[in-house]
Protein backbone atom coordinates (compact mmCIF):
# COMPACT_ATOMS: atom_id res chain seq x y z
CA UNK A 1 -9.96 82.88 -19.63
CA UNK A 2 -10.25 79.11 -20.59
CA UNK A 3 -9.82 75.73 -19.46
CA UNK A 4 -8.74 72.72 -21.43
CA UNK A 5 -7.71 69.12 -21.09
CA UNK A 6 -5.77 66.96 -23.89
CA UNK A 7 -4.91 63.25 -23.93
CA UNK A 8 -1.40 62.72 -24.52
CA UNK A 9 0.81 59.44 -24.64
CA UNK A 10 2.39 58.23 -21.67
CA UNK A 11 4.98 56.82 -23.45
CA UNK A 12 5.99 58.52 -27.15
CA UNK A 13 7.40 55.30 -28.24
CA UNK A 14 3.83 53.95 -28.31
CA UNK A 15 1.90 56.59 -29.38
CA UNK A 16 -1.55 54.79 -29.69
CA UNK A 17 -0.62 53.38 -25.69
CA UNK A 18 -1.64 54.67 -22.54
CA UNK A 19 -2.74 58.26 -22.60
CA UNK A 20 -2.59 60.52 -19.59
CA UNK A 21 -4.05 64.10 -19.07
CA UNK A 22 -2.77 67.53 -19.75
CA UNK A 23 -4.46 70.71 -18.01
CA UNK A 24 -4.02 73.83 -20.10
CA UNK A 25 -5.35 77.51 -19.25
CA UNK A 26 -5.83 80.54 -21.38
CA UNK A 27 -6.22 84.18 -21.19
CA UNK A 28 -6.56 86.61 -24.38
CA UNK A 29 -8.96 86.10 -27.88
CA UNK A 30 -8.30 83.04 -29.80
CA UNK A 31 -8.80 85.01 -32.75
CA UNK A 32 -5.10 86.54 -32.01
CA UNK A 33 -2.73 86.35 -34.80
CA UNK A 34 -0.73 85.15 -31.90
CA UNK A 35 -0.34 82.35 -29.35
CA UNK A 36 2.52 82.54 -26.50
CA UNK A 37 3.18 79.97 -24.50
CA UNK A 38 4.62 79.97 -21.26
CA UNK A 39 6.39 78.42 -18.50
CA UNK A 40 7.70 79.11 -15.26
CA UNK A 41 10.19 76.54 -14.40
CA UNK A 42 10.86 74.52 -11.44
CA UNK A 43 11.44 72.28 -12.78
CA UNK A 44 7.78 70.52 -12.17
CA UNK A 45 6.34 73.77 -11.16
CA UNK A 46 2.57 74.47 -11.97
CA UNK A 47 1.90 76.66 -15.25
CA UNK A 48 -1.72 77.12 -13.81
CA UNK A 49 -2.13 81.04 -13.88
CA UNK A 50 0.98 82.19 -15.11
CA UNK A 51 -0.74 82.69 -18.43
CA UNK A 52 -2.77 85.62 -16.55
CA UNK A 53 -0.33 86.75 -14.89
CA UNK A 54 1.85 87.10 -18.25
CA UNK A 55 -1.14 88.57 -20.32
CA UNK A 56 -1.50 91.34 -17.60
CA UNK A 57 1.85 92.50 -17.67
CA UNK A 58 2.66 92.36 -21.32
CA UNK A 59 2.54 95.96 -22.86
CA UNK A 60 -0.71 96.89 -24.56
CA UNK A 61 0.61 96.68 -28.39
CA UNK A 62 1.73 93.25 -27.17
CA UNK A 63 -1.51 92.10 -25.82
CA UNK A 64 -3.60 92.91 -28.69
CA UNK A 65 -1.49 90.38 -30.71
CA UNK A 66 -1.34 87.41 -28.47
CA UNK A 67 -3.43 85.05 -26.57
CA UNK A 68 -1.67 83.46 -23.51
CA UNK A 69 -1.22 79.80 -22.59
CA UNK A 70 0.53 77.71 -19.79
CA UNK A 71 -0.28 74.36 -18.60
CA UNK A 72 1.03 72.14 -15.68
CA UNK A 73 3.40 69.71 -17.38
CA UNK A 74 2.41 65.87 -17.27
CA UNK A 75 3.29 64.44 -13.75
CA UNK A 76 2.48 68.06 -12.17
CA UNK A 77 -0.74 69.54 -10.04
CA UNK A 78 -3.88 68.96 -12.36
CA UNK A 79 -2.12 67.09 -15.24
CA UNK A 80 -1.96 63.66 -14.68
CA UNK A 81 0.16 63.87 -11.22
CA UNK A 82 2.87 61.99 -9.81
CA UNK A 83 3.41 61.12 -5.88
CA UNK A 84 5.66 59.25 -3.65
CA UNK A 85 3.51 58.73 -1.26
CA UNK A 86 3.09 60.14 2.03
CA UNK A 87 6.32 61.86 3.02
CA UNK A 88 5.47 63.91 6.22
CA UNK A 89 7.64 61.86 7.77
CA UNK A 90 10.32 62.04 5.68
CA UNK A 91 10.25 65.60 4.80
CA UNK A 92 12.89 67.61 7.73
CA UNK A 93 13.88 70.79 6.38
CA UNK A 94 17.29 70.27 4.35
CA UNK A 95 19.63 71.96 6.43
CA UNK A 96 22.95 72.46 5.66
CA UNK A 97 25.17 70.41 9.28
CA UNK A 98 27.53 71.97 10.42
CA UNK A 99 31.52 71.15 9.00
CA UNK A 100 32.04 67.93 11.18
CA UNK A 101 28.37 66.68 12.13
CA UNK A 102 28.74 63.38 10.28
CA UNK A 103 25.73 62.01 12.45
CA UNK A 104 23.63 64.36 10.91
CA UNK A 105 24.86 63.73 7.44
CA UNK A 106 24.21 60.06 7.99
CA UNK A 107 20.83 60.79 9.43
CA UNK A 108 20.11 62.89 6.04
CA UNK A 109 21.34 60.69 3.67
CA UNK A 110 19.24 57.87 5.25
CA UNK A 111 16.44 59.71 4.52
CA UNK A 112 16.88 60.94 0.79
CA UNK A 113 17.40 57.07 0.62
CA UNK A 114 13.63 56.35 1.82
CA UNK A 115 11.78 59.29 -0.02
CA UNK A 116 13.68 57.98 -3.72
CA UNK A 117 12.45 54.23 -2.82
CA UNK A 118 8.94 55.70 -1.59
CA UNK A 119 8.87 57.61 -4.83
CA UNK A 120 10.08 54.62 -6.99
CA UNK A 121 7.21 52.23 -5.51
CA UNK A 122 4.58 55.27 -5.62
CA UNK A 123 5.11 56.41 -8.81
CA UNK A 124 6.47 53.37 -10.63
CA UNK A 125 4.46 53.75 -13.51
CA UNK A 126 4.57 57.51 -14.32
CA UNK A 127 8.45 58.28 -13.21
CA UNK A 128 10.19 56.58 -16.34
CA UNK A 129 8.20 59.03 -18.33
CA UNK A 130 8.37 62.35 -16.86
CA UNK A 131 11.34 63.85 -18.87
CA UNK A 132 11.97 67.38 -20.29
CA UNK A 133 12.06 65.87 -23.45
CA UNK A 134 8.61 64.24 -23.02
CA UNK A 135 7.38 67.55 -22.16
CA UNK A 136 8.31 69.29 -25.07
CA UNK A 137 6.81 66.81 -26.80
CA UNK A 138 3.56 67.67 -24.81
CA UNK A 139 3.85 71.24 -25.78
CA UNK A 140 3.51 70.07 -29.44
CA UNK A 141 0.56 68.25 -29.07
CA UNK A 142 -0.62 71.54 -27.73
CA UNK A 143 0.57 73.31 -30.36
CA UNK A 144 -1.20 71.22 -32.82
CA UNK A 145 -4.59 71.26 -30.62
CA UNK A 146 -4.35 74.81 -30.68
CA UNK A 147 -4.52 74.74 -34.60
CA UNK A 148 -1.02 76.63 -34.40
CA UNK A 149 1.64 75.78 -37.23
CA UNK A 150 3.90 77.60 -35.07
CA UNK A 151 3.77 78.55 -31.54
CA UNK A 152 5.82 81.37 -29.59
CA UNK A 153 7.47 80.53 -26.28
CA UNK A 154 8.04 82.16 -22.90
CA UNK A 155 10.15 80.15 -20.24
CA UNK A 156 11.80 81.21 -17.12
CA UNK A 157 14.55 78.92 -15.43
CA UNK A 158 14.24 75.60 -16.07
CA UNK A 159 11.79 76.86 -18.25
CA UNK A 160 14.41 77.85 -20.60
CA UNK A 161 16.02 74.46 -20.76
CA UNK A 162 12.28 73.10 -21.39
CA UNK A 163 12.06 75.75 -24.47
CA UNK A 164 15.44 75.29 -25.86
CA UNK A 165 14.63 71.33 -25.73
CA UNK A 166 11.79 71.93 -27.57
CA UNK A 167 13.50 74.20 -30.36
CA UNK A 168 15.31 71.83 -31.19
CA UNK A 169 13.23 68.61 -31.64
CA UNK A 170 10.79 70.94 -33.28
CA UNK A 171 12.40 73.88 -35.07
CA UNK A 172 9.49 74.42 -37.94
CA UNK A 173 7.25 74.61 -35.45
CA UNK A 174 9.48 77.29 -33.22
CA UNK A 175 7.95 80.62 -33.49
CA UNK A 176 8.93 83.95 -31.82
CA UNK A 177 10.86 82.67 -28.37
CA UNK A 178 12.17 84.17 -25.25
CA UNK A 179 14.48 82.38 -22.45
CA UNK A 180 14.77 84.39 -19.50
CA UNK A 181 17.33 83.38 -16.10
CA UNK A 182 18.86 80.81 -18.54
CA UNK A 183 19.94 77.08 -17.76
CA UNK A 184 23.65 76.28 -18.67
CA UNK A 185 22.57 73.50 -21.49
CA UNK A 186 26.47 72.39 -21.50
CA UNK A 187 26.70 70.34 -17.86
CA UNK A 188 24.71 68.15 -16.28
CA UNK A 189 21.87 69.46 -13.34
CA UNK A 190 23.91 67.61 -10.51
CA UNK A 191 26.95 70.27 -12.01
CA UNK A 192 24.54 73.22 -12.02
CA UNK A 193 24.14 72.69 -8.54
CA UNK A 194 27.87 73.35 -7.89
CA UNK A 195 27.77 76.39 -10.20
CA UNK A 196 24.97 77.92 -7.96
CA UNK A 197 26.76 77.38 -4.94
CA UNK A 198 29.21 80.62 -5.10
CA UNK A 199 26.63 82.25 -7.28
CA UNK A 200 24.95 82.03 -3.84
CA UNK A 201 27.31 82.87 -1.42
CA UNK A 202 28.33 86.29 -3.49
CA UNK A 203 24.74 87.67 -3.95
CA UNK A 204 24.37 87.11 0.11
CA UNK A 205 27.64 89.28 0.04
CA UNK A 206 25.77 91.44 -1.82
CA UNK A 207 22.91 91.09 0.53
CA UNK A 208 25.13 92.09 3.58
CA UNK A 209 26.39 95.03 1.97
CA UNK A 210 22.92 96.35 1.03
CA UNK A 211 21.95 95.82 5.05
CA UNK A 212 25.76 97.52 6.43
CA UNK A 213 24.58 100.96 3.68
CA UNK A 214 21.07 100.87 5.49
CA UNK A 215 22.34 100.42 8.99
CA UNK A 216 20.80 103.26 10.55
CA UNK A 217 16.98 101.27 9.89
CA UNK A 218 18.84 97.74 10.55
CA UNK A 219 21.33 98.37 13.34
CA UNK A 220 23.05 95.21 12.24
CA UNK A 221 26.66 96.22 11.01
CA UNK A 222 27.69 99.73 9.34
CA UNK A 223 30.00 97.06 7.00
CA UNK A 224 29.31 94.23 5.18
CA UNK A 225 31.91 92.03 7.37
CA UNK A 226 29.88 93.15 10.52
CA UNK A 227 26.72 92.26 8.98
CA UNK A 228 27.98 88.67 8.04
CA UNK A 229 29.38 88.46 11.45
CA UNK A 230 25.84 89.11 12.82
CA UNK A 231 24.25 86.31 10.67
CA UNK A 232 26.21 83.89 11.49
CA UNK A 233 26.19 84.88 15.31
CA UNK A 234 22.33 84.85 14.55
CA UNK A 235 23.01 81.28 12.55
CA UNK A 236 24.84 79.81 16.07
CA UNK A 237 22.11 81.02 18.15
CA UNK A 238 19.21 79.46 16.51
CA UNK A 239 21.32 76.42 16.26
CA UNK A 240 21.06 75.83 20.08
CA UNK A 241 17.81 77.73 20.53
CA UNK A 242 15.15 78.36 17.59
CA UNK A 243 13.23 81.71 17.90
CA UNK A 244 9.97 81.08 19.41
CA UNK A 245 10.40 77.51 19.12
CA UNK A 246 9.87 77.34 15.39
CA UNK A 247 12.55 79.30 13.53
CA UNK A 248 16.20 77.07 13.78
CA UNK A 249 19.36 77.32 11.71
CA UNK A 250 17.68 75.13 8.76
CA UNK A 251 14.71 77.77 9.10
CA UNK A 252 17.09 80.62 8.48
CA UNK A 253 19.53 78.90 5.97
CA UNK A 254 16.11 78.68 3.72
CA UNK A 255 14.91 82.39 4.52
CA UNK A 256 18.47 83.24 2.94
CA UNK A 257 18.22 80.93 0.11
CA UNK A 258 14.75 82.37 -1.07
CA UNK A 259 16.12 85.95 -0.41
CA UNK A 260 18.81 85.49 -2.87
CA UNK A 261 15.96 85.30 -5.97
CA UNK A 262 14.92 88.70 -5.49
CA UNK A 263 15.89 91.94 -3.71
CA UNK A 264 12.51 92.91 -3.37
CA UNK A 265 12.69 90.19 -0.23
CA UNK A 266 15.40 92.18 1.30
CA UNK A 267 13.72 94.48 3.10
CA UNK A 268 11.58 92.22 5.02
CA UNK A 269 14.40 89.38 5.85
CA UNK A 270 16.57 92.01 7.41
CA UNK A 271 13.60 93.95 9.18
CA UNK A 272 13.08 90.31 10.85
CA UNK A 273 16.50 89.62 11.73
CA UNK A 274 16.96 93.12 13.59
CA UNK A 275 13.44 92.79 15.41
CA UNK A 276 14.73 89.39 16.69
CA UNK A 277 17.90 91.20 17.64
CA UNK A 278 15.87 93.62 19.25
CA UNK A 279 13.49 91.07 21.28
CA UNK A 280 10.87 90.28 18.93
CA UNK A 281 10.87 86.95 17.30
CA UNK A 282 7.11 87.51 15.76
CA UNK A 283 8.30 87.95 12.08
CA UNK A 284 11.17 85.58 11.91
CA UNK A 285 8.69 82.91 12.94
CA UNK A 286 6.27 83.75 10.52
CA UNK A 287 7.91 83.87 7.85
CA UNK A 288 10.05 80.68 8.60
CA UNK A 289 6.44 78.84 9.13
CA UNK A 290 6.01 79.90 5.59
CA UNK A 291 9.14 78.36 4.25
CA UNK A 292 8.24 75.10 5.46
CA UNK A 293 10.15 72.09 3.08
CA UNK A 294 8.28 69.55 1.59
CA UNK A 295 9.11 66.90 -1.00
CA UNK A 296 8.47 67.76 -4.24
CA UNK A 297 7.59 64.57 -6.39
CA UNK A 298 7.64 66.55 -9.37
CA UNK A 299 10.74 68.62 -9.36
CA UNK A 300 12.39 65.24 -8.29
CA UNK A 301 11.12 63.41 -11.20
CA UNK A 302 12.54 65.84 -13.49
CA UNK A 303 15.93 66.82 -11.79
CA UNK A 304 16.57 63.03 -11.10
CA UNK A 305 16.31 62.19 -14.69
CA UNK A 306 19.22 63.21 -15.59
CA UNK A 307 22.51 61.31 -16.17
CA UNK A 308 24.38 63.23 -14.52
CA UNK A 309 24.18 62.18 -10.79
CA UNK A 310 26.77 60.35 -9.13
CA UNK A 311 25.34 56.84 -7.45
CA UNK A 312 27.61 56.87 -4.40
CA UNK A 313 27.26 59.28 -1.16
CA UNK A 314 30.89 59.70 -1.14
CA UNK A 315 31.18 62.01 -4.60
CA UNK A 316 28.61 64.05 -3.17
CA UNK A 317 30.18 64.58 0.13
CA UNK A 318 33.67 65.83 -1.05
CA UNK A 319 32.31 67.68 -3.78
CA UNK A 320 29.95 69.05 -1.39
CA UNK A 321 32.24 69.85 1.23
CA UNK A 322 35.04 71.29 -1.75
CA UNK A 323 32.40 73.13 -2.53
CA UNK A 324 31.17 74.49 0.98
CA UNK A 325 34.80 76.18 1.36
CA UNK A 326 33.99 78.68 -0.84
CA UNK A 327 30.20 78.58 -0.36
CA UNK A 328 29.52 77.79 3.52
CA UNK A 329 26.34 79.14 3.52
CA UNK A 330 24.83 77.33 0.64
CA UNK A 331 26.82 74.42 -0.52
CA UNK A 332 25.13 71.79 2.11
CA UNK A 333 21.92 73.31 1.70
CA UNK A 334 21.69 72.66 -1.79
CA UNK A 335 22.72 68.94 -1.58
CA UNK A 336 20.13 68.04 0.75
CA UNK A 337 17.48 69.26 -1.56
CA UNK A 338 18.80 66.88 -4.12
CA UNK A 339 20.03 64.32 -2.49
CA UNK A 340 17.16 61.76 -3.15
CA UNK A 341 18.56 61.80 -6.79
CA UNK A 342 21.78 59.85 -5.47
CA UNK A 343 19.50 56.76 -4.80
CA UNK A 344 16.67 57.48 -7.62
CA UNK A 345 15.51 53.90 -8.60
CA UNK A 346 14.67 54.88 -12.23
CA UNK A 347 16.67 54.64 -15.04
CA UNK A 348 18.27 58.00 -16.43
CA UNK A 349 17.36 59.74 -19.73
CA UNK A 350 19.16 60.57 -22.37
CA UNK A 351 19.06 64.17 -22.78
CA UNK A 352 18.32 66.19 -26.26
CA UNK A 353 21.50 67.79 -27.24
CA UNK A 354 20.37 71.42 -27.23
CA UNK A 355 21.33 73.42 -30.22
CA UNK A 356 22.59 70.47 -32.48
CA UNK A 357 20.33 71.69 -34.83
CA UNK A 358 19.60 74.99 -36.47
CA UNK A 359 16.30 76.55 -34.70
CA UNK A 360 14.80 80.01 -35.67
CA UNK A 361 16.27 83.60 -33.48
CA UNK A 362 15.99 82.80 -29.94
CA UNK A 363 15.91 85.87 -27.19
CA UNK A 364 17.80 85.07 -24.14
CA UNK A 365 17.68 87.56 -20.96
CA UNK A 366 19.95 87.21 -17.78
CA UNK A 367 20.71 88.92 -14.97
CA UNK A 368 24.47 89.58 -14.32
CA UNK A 369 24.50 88.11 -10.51
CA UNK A 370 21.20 85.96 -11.07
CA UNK A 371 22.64 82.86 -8.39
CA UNK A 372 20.05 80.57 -9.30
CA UNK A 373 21.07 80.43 -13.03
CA UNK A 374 24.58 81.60 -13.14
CA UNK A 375 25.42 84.20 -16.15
CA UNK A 376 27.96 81.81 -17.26
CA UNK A 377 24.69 79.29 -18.50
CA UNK A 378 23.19 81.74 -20.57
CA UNK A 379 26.33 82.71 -21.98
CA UNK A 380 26.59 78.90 -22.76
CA UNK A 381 23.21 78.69 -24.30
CA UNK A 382 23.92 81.58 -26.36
CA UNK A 383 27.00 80.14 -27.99
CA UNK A 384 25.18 76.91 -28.61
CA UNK A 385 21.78 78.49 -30.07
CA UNK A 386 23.39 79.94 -32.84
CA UNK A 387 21.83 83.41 -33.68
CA UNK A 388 20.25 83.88 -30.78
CA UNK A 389 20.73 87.01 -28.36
CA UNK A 390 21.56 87.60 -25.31
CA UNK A 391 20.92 91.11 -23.30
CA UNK A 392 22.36 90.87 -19.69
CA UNK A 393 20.58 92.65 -17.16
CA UNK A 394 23.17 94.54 -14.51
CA UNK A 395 21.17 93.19 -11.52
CA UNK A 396 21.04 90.33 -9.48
CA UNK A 397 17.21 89.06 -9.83
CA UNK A 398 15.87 85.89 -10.95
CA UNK A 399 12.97 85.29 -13.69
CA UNK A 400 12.64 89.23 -13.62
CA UNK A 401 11.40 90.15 -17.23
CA UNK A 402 7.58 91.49 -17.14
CA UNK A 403 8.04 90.96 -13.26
CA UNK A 404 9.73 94.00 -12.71
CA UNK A 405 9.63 96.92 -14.96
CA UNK A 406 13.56 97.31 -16.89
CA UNK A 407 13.51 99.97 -19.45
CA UNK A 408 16.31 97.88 -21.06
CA UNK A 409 15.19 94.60 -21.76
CA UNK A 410 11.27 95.37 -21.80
CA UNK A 411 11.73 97.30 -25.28
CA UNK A 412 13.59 95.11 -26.89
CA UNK A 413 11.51 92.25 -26.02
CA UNK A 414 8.12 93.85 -26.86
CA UNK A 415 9.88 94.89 -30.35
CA UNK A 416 10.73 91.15 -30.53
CA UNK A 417 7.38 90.06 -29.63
CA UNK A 418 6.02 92.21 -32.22
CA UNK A 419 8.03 92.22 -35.39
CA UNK A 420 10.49 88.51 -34.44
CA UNK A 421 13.42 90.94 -35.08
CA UNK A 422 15.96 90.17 -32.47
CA UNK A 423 17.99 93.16 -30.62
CA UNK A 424 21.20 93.00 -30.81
CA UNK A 425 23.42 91.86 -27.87
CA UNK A 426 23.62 94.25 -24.65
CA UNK A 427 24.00 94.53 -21.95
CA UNK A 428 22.34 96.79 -19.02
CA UNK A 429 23.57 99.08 -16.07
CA UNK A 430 21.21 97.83 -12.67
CA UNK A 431 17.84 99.42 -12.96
CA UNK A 432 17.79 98.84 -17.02
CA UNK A 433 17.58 102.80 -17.07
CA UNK A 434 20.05 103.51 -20.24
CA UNK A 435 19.54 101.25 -23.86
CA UNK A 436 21.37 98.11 -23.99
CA UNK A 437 25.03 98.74 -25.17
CA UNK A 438 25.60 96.44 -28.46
CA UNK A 439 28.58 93.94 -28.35
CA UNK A 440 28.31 93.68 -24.49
């Protein structure tokens, strides 16, 4: 492994201006023919160790070939890093009030007023500059310190949006690149939200009906409408009185949320929710100590940034509560962890049009029911990055490729990695067990 640091410009426009800090790790020989680069979203999360955990999954033929390198992107963790301040006191967990509780709402949106004016004043110098497009700008200048004429690209969630920005300010320098859980690059992020929302609600459906087939280890419904009718008994409950004095409704709400990313969480949610059921709070309480909110300067920076977000409360609450009929379990939820971008004091960016140039073969991956980037994006991106391809994974979970093992789309995207010939496009049953059917 290595360690590096590169001076980049603050601002592009003055290129020979104020320079702030990069951190970028590696894993693998430099003498590979080689070099992938890789991201793992957020947006404004840390790339710090994803490069090892990338190079240690990647099959062996693969590995030979490439070195691996992620970085935290400028405004994140050891890269010149934003704040706003301290916001312990500003940070309640973003629950989603109940239909009616406009005291609450009030209460809320008072506060994602206060942490975007503690974030303006704290970070008043960096904000204006942390951008997606700014940071694919940053990945070329670590392209180019990398002595790469090309570099290859690995991005997961907003990750994708990051890559796809980046093909196309930079297509000679594009290399071999894959998108995986894929951001719709056709609406704005303050849409996205509202395209998560049922995305949501049906992979908790999904959730339920996994718990009502398993209800002899559960005991929590023997159908999916009895298990739903236990949560949200469980959901009024906690309202009134939190488990152990720690775990509320907002507590639970987030458990959900996080569940929905991967089914792998399944099992333990539910085996918490019946031992509460049963008398034993212990591992709800833990685990809702773990999902503890905080602000995130970072992901605000780069979510708020966008054009897209309405400047008045009152478009977010009716869209919010339009949106909550169909989604009651997620729509509020996912407002509040925005909301500071309705009173963001900086001045939107214009965003790269994606695709409005020609960029080399792109590999997208998706998971059918992935909620936190809806199918319907990566179909999206795939009609925009023309001659890309898309293979859609029958399952539900987010960011899964080299995470999970999937016959299906592993193949394909070792073959990819290896030769830069694209696979067709497929799609796969759950469990990636049969080849990926062209045309699909």
């Amino acid at each position: 492994m290595s360690c590096a640091s590169l001076r980049v410009p603050l601002d592009y426009a003055k290129p020979d201006g104020e320079q702030i800090t990069l951190t970028v790790s590696g894993m693998g020989s430099l003498s590979s023919p080689h070099y992938l680069l890789v991201n793992p979203g957020g947006p404004g999360a840390s790339g710090l160790g994803t490069e090892k955990l990338v190079f240690s999954q990647l099959p062996q033929e693969v590995a030979q070939q490439y070195a691996v390198f992620s970085f935290d992107p400028r405004g994140i963790g050891s890269s010149t890093p934003v704040s706003c301040g301290d916001t312990t006191k500003l940070t309640p967990h973003p629950a989603s009030p109940y239909q009616g509780d406009l005291q609450q709402e009030r209460n809320r949106e008072g506060l994602a007023r206060q942490i975007a004016a503690q974030c303006a004043e704290n970070g008043k110098g960096l904000l204006p500059h942390l951008t997606t497009e700014n940071a694919a700008r940053d990945m070329d200048r670590i392209r180019a310190a990398l002595g790469k004429d090309k570099i290859d690209y690995l991005g997961y969630s907003y990750g994708t949006k990051l890559g796809a920005t980046y093909a196309t300010l930079f297509p000679a320098h594009t290399g071999r690149m894959i998108l995986d859980s894929v951001v719709d690059p056709t609406v704005t992020t303050y849409q996205t939200q509202f395209q998560q929302n049922p995305a949501l609600q049906a992979r908790a459906e999904q959730l339920f009906a996994w718990t009502a087939a398993r209800d002899s280890t559960y005991h929590l419904g023997a159908t999916a409408a009895a298990v739903k009718t236990a949560w949200n008994e469980l959901r009024d409950k906690l309202a009134a009185q939190p488990a152990d004095g720690k775990a509320g409704v907002s507590e639970l709400d987030d458990l959900l949320s996080s569940a929905m990313y991967g089914d792998w969480a399944w099992p333990s949610l539910m085996q918490a929710v019946a031992s509460h059921r049963g008398g034993d709070s212990t591992g709800l309480a833990i685990a809702a100590g773990q999902a503890q909110y905080a602000v995130d300067p970072g992901q605000l920076a780069y979510n708020c940034a966008d054009a897209g977000w309405p400047r008045n409360w009152a478009t977010w609450h009716a869209d919010t509560a339009k949106s909550a009929k169909a989604a009651p379990l997620f729509a509020w939820l996912n407002s509040w962890y925005s909301a500071p971008c309705a009173f963001w004091r900086v001045p939107p960016s214009p965003e790269v049009p994606i695709g409005s140039v020609h960029v080399p073969p792109i590999l997208l991956l998706q998971g059918k029911d992935d909620p936190a980037t809806p199918l319907v994006g990566a179909q999206r991106m795939h009609r925009v990055l023309r001659g890309s391809s898309l293979l859609v994974d029958g399952g539900g979970n987010h960011a899964a490729y080299l995470n999970e093992p999937n016959p299906c789309i592993d193949g394909p995207a070792a073959h990819y990695l290896l030769t830069g010939e694209l696979p067709k496009d497929g799609t796969c049953p759950p469990g990636g067990s049969e080849a990926a059917v062209p045309g699909g």
